[in-house]
N, C-alpha and C. Protein backbone atom coordinates (compact mmCIF):
# COMPACT_ATOMS: atom_id res chain seq x y z
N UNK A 1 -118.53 -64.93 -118.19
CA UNK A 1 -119.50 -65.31 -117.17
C UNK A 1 -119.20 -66.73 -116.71
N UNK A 2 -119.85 -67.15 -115.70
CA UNK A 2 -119.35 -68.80 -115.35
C UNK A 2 -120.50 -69.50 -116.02
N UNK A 3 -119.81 -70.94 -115.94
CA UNK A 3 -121.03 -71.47 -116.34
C UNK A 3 -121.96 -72.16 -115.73
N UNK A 4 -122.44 -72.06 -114.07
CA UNK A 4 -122.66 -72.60 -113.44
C UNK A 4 -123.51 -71.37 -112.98
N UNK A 5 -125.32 -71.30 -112.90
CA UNK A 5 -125.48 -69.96 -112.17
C UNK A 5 -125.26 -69.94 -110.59
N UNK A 6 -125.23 -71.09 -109.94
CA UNK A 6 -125.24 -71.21 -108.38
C UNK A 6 -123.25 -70.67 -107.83
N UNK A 7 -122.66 -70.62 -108.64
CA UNK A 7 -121.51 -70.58 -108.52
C UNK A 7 -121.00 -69.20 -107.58
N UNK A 8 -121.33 -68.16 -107.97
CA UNK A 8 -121.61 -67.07 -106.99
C UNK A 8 -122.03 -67.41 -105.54
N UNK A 9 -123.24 -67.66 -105.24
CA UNK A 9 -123.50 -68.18 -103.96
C UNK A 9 -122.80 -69.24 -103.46
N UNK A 10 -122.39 -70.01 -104.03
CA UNK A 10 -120.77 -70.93 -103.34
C UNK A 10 -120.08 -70.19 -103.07
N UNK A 11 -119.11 -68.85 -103.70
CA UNK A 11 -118.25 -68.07 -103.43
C UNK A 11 -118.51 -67.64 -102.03
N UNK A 12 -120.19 -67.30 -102.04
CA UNK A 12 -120.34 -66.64 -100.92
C UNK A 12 -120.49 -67.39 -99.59
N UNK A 13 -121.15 -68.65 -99.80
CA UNK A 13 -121.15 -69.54 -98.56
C UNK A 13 -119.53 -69.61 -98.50
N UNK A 14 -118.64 -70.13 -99.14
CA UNK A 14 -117.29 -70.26 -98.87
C UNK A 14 -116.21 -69.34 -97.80
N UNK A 15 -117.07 -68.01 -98.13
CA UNK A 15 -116.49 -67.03 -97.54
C UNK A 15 -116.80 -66.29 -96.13
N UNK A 16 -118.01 -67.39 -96.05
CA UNK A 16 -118.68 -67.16 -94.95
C UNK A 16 -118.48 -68.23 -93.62
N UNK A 17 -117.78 -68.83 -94.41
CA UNK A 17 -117.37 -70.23 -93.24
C UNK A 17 -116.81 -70.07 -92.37
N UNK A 18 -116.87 -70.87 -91.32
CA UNK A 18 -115.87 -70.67 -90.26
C UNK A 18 -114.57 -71.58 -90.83
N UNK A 19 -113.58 -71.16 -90.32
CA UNK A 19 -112.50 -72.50 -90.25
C UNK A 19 -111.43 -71.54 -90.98
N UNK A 20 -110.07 -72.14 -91.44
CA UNK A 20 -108.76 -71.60 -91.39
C UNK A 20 -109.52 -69.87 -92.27
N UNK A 21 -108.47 -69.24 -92.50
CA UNK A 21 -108.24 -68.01 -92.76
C UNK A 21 -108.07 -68.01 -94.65
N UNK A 22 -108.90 -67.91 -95.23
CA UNK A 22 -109.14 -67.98 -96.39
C UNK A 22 -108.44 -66.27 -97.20
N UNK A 23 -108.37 -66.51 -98.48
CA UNK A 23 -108.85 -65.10 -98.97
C UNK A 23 -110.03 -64.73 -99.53
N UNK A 24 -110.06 -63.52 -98.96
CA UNK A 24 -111.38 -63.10 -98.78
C UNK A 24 -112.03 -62.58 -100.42
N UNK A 25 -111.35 -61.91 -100.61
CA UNK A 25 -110.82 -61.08 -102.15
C UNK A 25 -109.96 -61.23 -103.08
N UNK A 26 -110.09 -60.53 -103.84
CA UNK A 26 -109.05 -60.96 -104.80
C UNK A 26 -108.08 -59.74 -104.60
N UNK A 27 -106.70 -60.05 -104.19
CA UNK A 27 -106.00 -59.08 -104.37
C UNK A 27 -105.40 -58.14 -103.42
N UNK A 28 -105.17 -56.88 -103.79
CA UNK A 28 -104.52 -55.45 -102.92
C UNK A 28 -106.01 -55.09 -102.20
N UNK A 29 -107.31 -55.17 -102.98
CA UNK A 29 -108.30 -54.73 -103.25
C UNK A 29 -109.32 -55.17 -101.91
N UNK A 30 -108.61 -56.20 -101.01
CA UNK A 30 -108.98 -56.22 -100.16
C UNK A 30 -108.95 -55.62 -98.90
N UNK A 31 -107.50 -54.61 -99.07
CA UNK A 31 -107.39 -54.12 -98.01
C UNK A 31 -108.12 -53.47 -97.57
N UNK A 32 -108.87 -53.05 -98.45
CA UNK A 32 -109.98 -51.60 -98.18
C UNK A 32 -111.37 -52.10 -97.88
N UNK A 33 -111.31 -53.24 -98.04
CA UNK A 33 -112.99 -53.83 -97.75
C UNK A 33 -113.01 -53.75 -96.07
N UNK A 34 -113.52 -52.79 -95.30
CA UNK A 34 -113.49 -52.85 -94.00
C UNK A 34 -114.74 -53.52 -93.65
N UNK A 35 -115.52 -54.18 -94.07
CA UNK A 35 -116.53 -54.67 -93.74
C UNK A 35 -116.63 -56.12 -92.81
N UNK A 36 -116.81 -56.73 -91.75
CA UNK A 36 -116.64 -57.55 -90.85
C UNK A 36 -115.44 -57.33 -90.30
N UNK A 37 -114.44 -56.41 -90.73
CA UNK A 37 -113.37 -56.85 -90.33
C UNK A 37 -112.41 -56.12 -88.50
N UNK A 38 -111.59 -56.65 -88.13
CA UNK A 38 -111.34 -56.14 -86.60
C UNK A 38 -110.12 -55.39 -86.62
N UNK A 39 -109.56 -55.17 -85.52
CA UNK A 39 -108.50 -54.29 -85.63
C UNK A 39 -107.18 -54.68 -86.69
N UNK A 40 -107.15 -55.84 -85.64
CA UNK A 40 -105.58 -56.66 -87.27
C UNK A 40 -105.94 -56.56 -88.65
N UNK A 41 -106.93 -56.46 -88.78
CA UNK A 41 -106.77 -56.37 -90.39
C UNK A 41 -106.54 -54.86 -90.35
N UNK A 42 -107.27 -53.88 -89.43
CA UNK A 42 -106.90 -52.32 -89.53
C UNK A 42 -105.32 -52.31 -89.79
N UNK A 43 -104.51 -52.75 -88.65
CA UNK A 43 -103.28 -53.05 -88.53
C UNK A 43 -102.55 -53.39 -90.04
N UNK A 44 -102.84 -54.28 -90.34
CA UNK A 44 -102.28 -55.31 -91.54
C UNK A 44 -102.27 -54.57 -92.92
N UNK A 45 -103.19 -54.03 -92.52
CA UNK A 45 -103.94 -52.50 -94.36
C UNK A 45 -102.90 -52.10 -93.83
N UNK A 46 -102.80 -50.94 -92.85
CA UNK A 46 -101.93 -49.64 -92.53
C UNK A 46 -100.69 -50.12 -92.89
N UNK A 47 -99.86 -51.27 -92.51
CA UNK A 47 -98.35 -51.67 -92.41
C UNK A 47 -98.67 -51.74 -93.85
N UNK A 48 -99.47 -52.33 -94.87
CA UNK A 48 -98.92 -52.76 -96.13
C UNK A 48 -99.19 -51.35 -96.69
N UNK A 49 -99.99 -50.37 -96.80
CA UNK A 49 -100.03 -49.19 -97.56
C UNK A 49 -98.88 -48.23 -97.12
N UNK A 50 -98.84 -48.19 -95.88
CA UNK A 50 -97.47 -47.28 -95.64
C UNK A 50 -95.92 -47.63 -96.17
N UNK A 51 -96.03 -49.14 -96.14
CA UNK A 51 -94.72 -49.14 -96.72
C UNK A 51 -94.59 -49.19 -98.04
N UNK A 52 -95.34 -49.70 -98.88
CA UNK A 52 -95.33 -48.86 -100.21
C UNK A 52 -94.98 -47.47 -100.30
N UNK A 53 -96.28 -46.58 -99.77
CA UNK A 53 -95.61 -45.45 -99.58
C UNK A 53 -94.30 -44.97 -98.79
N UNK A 54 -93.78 -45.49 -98.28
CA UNK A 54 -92.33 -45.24 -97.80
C UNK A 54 -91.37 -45.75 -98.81
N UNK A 55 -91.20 -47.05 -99.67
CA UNK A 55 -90.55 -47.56 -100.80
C UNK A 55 -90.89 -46.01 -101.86
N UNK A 56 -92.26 -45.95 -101.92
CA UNK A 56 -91.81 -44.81 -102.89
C UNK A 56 -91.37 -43.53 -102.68
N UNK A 57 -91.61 -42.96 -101.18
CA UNK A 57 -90.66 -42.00 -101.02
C UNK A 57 -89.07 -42.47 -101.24
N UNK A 58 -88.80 -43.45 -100.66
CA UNK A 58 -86.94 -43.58 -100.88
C UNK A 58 -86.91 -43.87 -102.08
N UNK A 59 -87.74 -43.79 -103.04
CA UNK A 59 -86.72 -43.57 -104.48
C UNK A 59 -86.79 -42.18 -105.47
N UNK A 60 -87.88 -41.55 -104.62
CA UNK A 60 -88.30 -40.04 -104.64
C UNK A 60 -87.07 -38.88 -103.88
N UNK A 61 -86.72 -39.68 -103.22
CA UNK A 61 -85.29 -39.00 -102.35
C UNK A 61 -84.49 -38.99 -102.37
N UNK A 62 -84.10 -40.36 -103.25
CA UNK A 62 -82.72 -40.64 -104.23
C UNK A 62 -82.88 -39.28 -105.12
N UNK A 63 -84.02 -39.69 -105.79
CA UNK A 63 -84.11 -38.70 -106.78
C UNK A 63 -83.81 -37.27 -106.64
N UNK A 64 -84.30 -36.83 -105.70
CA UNK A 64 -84.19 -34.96 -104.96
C UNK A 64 -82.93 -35.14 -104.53
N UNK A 65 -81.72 -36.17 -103.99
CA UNK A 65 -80.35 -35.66 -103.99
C UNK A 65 -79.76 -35.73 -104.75
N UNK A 66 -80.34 -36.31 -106.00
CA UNK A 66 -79.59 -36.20 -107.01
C UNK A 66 -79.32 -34.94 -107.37
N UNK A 67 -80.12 -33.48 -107.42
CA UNK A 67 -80.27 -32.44 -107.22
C UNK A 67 -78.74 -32.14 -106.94
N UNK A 68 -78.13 -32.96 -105.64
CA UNK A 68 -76.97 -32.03 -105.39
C UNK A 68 -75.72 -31.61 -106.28
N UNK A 69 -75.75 -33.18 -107.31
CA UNK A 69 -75.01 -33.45 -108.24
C UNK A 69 -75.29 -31.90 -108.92
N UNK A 70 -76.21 -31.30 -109.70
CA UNK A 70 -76.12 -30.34 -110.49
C UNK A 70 -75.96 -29.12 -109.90
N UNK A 71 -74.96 -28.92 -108.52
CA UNK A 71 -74.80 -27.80 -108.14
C UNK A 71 -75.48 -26.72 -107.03
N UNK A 72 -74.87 -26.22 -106.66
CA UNK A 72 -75.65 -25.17 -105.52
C UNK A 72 -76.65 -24.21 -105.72
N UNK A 73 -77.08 -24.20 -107.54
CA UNK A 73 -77.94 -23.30 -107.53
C UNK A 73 -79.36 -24.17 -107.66
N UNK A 74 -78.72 -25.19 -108.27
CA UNK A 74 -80.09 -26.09 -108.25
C UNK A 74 -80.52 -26.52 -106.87
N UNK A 75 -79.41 -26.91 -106.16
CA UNK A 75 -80.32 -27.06 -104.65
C UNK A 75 -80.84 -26.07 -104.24
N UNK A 76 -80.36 -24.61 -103.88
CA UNK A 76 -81.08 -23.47 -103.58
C UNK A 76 -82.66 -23.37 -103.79
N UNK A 77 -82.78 -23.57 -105.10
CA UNK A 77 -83.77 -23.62 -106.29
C UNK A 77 -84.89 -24.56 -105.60
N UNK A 78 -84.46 -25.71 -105.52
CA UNK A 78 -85.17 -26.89 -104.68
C UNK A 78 -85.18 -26.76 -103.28
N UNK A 79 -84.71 -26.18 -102.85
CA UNK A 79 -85.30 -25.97 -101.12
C UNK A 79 -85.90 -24.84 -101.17
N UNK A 80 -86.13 -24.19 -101.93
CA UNK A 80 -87.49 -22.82 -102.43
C UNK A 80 -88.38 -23.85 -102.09
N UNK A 81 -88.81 -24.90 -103.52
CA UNK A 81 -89.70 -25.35 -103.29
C UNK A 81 -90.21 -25.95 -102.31
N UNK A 82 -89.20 -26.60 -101.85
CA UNK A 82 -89.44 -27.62 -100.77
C UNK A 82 -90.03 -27.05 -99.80
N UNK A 83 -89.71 -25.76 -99.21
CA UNK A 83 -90.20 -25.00 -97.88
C UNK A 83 -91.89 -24.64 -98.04
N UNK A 84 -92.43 -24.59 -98.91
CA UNK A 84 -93.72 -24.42 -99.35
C UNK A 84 -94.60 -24.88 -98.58
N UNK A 85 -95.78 -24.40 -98.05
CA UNK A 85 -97.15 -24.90 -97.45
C UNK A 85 -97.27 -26.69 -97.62
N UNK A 86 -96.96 -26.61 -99.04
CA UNK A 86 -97.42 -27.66 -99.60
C UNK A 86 -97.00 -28.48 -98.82
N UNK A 87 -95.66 -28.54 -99.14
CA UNK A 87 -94.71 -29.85 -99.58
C UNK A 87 -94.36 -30.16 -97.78
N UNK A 88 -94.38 -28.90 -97.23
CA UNK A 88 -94.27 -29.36 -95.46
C UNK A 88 -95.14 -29.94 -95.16
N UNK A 89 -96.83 -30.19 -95.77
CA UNK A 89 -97.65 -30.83 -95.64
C UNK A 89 -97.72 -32.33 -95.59
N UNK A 90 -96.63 -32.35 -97.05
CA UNK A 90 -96.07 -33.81 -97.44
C UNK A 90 -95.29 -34.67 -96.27
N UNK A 91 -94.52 -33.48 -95.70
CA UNK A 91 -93.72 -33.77 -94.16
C UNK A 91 -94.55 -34.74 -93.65
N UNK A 92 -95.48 -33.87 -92.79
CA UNK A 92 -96.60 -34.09 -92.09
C UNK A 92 -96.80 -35.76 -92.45
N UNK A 93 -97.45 -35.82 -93.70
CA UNK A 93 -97.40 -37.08 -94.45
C UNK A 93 -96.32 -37.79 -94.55
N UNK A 94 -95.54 -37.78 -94.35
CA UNK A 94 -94.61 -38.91 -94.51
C UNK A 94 -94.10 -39.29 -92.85
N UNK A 95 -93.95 -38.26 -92.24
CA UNK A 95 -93.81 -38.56 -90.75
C UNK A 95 -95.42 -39.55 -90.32
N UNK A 96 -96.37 -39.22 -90.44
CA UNK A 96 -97.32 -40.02 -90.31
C UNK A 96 -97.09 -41.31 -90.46
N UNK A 97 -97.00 -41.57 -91.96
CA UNK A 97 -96.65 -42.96 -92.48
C UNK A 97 -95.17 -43.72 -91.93
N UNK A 98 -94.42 -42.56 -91.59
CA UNK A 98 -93.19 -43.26 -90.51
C UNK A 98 -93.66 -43.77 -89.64
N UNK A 99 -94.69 -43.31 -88.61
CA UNK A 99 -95.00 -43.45 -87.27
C UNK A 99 -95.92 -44.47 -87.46
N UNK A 100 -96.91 -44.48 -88.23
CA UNK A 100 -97.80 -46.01 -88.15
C UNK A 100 -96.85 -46.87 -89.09
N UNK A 101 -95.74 -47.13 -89.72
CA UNK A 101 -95.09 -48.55 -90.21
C UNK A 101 -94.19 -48.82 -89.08
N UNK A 102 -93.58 -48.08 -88.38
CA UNK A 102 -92.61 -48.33 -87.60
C UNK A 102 -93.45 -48.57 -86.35
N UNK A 103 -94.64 -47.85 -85.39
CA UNK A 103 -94.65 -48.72 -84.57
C UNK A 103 -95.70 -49.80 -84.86
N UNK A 104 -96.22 -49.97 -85.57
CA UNK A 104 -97.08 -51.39 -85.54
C UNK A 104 -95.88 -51.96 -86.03
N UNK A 105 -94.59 -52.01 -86.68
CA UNK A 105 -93.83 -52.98 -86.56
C UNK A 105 -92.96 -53.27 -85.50
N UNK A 106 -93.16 -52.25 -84.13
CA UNK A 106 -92.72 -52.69 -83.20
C UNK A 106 -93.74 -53.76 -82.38
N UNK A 107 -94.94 -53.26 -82.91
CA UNK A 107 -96.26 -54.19 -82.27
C UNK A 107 -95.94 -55.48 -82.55
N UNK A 108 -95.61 -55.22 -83.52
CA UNK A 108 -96.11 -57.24 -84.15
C UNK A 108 -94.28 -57.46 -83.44
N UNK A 109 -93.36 -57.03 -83.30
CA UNK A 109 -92.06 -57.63 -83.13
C UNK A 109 -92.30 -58.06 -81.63
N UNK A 110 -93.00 -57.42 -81.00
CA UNK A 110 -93.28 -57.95 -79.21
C UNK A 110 -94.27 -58.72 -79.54
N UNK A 111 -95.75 -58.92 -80.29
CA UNK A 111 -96.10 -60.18 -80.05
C UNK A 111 -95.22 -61.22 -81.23
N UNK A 112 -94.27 -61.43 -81.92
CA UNK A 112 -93.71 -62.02 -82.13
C UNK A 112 -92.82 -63.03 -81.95
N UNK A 113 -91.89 -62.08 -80.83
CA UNK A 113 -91.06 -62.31 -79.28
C UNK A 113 -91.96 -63.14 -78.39
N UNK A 114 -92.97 -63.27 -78.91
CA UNK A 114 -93.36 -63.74 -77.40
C UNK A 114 -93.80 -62.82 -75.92
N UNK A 115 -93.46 -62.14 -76.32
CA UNK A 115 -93.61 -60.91 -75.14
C UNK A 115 -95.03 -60.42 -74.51
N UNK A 116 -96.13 -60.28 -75.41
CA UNK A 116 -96.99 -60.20 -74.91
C UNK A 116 -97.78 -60.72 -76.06
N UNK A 117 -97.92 -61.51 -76.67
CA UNK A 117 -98.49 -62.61 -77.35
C UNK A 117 -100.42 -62.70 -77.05
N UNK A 118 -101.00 -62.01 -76.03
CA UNK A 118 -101.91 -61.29 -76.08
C UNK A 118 -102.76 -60.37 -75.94
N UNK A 119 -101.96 -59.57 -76.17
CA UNK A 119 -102.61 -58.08 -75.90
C UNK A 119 -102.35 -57.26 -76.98
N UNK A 120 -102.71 -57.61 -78.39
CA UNK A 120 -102.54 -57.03 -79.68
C UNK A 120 -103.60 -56.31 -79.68
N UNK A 121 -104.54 -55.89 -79.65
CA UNK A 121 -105.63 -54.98 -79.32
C UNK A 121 -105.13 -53.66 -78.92
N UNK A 122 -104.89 -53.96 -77.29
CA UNK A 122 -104.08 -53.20 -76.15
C UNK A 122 -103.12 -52.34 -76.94
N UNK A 123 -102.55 -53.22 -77.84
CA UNK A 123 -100.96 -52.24 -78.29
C UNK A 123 -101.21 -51.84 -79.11
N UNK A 124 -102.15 -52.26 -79.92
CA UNK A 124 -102.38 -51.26 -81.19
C UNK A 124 -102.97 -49.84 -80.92
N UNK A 125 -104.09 -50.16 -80.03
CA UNK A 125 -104.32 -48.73 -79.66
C UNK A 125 -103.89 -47.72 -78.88
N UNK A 126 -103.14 -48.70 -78.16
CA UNK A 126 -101.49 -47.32 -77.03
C UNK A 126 -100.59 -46.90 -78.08
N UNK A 127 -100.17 -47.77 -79.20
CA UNK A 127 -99.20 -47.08 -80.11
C UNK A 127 -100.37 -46.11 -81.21
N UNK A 128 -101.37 -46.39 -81.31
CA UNK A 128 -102.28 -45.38 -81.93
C UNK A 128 -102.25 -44.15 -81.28
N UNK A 129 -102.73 -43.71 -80.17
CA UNK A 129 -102.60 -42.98 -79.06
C UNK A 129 -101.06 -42.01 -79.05
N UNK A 130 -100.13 -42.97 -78.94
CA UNK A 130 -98.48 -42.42 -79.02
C UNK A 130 -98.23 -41.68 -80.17
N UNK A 131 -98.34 -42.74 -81.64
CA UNK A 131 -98.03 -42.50 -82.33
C UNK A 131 -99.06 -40.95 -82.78
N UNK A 132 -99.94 -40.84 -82.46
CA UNK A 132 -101.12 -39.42 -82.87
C UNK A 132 -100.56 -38.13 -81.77
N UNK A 133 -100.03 -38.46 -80.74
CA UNK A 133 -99.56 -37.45 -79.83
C UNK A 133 -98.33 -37.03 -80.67
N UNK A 134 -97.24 -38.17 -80.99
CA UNK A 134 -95.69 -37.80 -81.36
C UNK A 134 -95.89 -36.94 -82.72
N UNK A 135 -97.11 -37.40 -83.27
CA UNK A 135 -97.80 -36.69 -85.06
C UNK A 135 -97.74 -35.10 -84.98
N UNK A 136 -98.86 -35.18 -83.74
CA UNK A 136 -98.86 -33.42 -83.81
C UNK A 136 -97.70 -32.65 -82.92
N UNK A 137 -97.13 -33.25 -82.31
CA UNK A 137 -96.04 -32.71 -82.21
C UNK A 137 -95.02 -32.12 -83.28
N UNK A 138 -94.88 -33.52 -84.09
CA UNK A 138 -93.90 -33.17 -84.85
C UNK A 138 -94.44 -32.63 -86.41
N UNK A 139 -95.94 -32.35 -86.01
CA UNK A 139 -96.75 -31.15 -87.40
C UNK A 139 -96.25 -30.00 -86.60
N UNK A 140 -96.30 -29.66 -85.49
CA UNK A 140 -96.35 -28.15 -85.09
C UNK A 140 -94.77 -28.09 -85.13
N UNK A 141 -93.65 -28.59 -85.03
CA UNK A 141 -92.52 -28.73 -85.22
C UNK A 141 -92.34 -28.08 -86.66
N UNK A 142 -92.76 -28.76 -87.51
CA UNK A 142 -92.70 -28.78 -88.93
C UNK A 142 -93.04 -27.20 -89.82
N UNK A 143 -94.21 -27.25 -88.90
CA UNK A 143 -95.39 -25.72 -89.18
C UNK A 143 -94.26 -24.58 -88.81
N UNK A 144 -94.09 -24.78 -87.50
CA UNK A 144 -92.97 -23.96 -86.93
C UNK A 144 -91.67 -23.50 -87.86
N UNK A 145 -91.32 -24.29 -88.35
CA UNK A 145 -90.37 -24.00 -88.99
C UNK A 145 -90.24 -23.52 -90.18
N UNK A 146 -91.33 -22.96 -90.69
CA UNK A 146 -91.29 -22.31 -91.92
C UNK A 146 -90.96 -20.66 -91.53
C-alpha cells in the first residue's frame, strides 16, 4: 500500500492535466483503456496489437514450412488441415491484421512525409473504409475457395 493516503488522488489530478503527453497507465494495459480517448490512440492500439500478431504468425510459418522438410506426405497431411472452416477463418484473420498494420502504416508514412500532416482523422477513416471493402473481398475470395 503507499504510505501517503492522498497519493491516489495525485495520480489522478496528474493524469488529468493538461500539458505534454504523459503515461496514462501502466504498460501494454493501456491500450485497451478506450476511455477519453480519440481516433490516434484507436490507430496506435490497432498498429501495436496487429503487429505482434503478425511477428507471431511469421514464426508460426517458419514453423508450418518446416513441414516441407519431412516430406510430401506430411505436407499433404497439413494442407488437409489447413483447408478447414477453421483455419480459412484464421485467413480471414490474418488478412485483416495485414490490412489494418499495413495501411495505417501507410497513414502515418504520409503524415510523416509531410504530405498531409493534417488530415489524420480523414485517412484513418478512408483507409478504414478501403481496408473493410478489400476484407470482404478477400473473405469471399478465401470462402470461395474451399
Amino acid at each position: 500500500m503507499s504510505d501517503r493516503p492522498d497519493e491516489t488522488a495525485d495520480i489522478r489530478e496528474a493524469r488529468e492535466a493538461p500539458g505534454p503527453i504523459l503515461r496514462k497507465a501502466p504498460g501494454p494495459t493501456s491500450w485497451f483503456d478506450v476511455r477519453k480517448r480519440g481516433t490516434g490512440h484507436w490507430a496506435f492500439s490497432m498498429n501495436r496489437i496487429t503487429g505482434l500478431g503478425l511477428v507471431f504468425y511469421l514464426y508460426l510459418h517458419l514453423i508450418v514450412l518446416s513441414q516441407l522438410l519431412r516430406g510430401p506426405a506430411a505436407w499433404h497431411g497439413f494442407l488437409e488441415v489447413a483447408t478447414t472452416p477453421i483455419f480459412l477463418g484464421l485467413d480471414v484473420l490474418l488478412l485483416a491484421g495485414l490490412l489494418v498494420h499495413g495501411l495505417n502504416g501507410l497513414r502515418v508514412a504520409l503524415i510523416g512525409t509531410g504530405l498531409v500532416p493534417d488530415r489524420q482523422k480523414a485517412l484513418f477513416w478512408s483507409f478504414t473504409v478501403i481496408g473493410t471493402i478489400l476484407l470482404l473481398g478477400g473473405a469471399l475470395h478465401i470462402a470461395g475457395s474451399r
